[in-house]
Protein backbone atom coordinates (compact mmCIF):
# COMPACT_ATOMS: atom_id res chain seq x y z
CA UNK A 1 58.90 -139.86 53.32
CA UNK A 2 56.77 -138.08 55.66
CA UNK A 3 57.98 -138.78 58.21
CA UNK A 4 61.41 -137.98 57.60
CA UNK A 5 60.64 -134.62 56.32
CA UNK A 6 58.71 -134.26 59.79
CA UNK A 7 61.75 -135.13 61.24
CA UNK A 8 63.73 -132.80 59.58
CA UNK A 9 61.48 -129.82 60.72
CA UNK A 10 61.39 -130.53 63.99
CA UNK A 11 65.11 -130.48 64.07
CA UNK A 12 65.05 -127.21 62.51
CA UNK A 13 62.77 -125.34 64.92
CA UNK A 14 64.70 -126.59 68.03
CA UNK A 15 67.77 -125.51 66.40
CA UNK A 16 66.43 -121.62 66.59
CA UNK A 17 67.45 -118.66 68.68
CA UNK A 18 64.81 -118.18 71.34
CA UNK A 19 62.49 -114.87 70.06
CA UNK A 20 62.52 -111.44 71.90
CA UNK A 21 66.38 -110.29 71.92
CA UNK A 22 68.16 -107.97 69.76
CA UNK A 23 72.10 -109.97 69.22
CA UNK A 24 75.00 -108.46 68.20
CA UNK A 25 76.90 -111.23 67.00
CA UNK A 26 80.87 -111.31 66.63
CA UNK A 27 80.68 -112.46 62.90
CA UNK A 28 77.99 -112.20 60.43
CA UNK A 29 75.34 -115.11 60.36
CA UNK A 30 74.30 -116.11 56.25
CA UNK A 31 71.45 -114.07 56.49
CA UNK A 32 71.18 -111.10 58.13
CA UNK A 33 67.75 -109.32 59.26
CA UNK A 34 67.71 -105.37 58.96
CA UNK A 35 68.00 -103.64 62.04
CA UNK A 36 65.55 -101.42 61.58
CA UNK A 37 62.80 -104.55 61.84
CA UNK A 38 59.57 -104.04 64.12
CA UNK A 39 60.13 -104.94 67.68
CA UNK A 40 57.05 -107.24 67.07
CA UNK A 41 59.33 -109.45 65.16
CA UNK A 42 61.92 -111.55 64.99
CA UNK A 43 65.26 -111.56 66.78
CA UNK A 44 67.73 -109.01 64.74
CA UNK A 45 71.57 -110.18 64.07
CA UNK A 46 73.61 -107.41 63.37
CA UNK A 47 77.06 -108.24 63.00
CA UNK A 48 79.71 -107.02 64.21
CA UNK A 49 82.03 -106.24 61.03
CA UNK A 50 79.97 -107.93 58.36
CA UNK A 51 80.69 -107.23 54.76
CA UNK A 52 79.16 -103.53 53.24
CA UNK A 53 76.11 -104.88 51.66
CA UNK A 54 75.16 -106.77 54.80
CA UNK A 55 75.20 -103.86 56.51
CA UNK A 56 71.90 -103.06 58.61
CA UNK A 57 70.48 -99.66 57.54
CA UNK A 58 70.82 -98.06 61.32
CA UNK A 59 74.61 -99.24 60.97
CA UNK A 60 77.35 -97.37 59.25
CA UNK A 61 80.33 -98.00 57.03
CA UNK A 62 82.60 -100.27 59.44
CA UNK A 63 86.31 -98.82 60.36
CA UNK A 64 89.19 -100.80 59.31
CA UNK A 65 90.14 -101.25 62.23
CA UNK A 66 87.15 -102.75 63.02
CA UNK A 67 87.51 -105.72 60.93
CA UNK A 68 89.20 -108.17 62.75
CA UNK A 69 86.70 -110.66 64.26
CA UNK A 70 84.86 -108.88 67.14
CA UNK A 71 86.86 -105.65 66.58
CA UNK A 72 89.87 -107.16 68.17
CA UNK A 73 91.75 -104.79 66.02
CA UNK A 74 91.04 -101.50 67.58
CA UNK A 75 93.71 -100.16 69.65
CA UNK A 76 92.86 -99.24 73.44
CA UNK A 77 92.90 -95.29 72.71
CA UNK A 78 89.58 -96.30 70.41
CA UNK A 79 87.70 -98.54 73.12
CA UNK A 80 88.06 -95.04 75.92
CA UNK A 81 84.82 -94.01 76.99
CA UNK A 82 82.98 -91.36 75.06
CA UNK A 83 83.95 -87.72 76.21
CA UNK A 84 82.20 -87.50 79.32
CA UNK A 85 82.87 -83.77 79.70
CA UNK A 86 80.75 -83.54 76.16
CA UNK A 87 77.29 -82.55 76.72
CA UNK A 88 74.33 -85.71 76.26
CA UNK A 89 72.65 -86.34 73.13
CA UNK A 90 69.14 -88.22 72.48
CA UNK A 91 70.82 -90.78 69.63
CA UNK A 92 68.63 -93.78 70.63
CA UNK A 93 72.00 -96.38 70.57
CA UNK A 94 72.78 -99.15 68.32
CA UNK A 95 73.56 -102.64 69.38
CA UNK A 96 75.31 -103.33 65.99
CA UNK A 97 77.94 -100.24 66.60
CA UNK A 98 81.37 -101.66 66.39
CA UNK A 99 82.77 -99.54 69.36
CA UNK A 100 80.30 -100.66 71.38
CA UNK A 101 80.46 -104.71 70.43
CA UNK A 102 84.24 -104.42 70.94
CA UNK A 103 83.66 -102.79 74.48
CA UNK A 104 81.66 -105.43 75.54
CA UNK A 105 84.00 -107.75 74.37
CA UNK A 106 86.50 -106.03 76.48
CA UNK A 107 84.02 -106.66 79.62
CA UNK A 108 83.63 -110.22 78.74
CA UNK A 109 87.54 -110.36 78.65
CA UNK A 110 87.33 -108.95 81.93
CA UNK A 111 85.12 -111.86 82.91
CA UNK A 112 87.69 -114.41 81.50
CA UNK A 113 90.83 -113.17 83.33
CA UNK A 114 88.56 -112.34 86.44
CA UNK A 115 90.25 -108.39 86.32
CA UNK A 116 87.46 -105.63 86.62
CA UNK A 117 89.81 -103.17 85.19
CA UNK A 118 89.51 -104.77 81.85
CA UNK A 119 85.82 -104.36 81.00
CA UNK A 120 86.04 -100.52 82.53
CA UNK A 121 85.93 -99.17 78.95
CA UNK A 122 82.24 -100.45 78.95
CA UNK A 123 81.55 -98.94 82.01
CA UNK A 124 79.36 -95.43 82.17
CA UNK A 125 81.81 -92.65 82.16
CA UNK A 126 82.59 -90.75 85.67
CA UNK A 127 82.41 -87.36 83.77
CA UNK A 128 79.03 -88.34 82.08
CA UNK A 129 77.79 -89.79 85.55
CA UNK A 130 78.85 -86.03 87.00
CA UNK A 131 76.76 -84.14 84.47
CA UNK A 132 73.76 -87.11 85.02
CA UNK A 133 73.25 -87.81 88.39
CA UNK A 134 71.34 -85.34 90.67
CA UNK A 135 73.34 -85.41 93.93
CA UNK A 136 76.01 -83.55 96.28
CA UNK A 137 78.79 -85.93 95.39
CA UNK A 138 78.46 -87.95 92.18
CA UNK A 139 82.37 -88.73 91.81
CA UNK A 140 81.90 -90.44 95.44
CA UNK A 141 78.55 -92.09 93.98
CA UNK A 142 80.39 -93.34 91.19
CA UNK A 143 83.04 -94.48 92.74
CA UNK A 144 82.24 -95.70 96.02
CA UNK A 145 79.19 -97.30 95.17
CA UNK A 146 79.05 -98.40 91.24
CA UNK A 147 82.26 -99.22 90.67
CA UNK A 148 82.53 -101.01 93.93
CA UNK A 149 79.57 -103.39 93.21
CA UNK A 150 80.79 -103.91 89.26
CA UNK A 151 84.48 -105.08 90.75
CA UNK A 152 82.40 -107.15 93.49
CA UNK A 153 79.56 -108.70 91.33
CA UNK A 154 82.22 -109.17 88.46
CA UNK A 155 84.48 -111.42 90.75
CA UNK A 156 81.18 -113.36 92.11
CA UNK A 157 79.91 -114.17 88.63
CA UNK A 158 83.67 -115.69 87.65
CA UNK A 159 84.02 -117.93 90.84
CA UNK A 160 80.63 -119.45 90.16
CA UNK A 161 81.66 -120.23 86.57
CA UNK A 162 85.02 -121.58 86.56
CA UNK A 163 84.34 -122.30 82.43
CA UNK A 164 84.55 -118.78 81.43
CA UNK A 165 88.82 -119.12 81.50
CA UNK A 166 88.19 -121.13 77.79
CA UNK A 167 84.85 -119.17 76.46
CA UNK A 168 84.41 -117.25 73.54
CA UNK A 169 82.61 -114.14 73.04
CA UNK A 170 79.63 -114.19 70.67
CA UNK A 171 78.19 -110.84 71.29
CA UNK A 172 76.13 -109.11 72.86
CA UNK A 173 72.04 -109.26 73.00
CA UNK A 174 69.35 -106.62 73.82
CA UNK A 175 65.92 -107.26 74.73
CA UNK A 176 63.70 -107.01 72.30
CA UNK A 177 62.49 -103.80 72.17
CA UNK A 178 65.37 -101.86 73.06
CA UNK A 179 65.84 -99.18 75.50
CA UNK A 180 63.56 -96.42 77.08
CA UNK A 181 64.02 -92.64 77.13
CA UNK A 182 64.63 -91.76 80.58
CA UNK A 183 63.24 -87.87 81.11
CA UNK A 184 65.61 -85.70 83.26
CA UNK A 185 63.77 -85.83 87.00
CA UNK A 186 63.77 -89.68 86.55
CA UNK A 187 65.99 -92.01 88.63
CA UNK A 188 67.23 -89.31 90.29
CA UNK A 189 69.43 -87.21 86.87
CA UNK A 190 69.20 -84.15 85.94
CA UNK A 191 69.77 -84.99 82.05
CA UNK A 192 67.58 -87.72 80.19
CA UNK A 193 69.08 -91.07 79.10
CA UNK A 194 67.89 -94.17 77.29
CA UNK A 195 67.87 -97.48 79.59
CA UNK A 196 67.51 -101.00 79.17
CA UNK A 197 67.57 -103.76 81.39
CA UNK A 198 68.24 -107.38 81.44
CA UNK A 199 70.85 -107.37 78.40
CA UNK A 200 73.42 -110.60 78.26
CA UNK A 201 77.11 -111.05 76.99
CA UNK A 202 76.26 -114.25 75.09
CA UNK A 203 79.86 -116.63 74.96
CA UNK A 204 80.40 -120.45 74.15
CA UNK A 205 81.97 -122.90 76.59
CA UNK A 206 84.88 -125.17 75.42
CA UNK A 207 82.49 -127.93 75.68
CA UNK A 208 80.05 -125.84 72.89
CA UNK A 209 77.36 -124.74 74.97
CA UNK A 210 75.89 -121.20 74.64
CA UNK A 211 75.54 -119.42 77.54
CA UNK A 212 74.71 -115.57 79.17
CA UNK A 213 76.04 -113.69 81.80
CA UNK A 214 72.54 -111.00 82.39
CA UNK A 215 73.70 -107.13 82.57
CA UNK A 216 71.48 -105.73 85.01
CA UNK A 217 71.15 -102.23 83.52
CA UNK A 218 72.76 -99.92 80.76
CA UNK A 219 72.40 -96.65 79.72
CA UNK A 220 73.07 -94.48 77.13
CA UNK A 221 75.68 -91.40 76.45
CA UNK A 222 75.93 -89.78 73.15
CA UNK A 223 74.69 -93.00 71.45
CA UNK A 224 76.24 -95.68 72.67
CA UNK A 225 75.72 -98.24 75.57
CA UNK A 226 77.24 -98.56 78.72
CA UNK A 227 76.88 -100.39 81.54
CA UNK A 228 75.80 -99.09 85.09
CA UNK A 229 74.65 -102.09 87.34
CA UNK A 230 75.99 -105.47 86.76
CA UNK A 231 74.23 -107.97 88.57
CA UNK A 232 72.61 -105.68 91.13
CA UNK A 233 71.10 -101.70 92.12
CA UNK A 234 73.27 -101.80 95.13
């Protein structure tokens, strides 16, 4: 008998997430872990469109039209980019906002049909990047340089993983952590930011394996995530 229960625990510790990432998952797992836990601890799961009283605290009420697995149901006027021409706030974002789960889910689509122009929506706005970046010519920046290396180190990821075509999306996972405030004068902007690195779209194979693709760097604007650099700072 004790053996078998040895067994049996052993089976369940290799069967855990590995520690030290924040996952927004595309449906709620039985047990959900507040968001608002100490980095210290263990990996949060904050679902996508879980029921109301599985809600994290950070989180709030989930749209309607959010409640199709993965937010599949919003329309493409909701996934647009924040207002760029708004002015910046400090929110610290959420990994568990719907909006921002279902635009990452639009990159990962992106991924799948190996067409940049689909994951765009998750892609730092060009009016934000004007009123962030400290420089002569930010449109030019923006699109000359990171939209150029997202269409290029989108298309290199898909040919060296022919399997994405039949993935799923699970979600999408932020170091543990989270991001850090990024003071105006920083990185070259002349308006503060928060900024993480080394997030991951998280999908399934056909064959069932779990895998990542690593997002080099996002950043914030007005509260939400977006991402910036890809696979590299070119």
């Amino acid at each position: 008998m004790r053996m078998v229960l040895l067994a049996l625990g052993l089976a369940a510790c290799t069967a855990k997430e590995p520690p030290g990432a924040i996952k927004a998952v595309e449906s709620a797992p039985p047990k959900v872990t507040p968001a608002a836990a100490s980095p210290s601890g263990p990996a949060v799961a904050a679902p996508v469109a879980p029921a109301p009283s599985a809600l994290p605290a950070s989180a709030s009420a989930p749209d309607p039209a959010t409640s199709a697995p993965g937010a599949a149901a919003l329309d493409a006027g909701s996934l647009e980019a924040d207002d760029g021409t708004l002015a910046q706030t400090e929110a610290r974002p959420d990994p568990a906002d719907p909006l921002t789960i279902a635009r990452a889910r639009a990159l990962f689509d992106a991924f799948v049909a190996d067409e940049p122009a689909r994951g765009q929506v998750f892609f730092f706005p060009l009016d934000a990047y004007k009123q962030v970046k400290d420089s002569s010519n930010p449109e030019s920046d923006w699109r000359g340089r990171l939209i150029a290396a997202y269409a290029r180190d989108l298309h290199e990821i898909r040919r060296a993983r022919p399997h994405l075509k039949d993935a799923r999306f699970v979600g999408l996972e932020i170091p543990e952590g989270g991001p850090r405030w990024i003071k105006p004068g920083e990185e070259y902007n002349k308006i503060g930011y928060f900024r993480v690195f080394k997030s991951n779209l998280v999908y399934e194979t056909a064959a069932g394996e779990t895998k990542r693709i690593e997002l080099k760097s996002l950043i914030s604007w007005r509260g939400r995530f977006y991402l910036v650099h890809l696979s590299s700072f070119k």
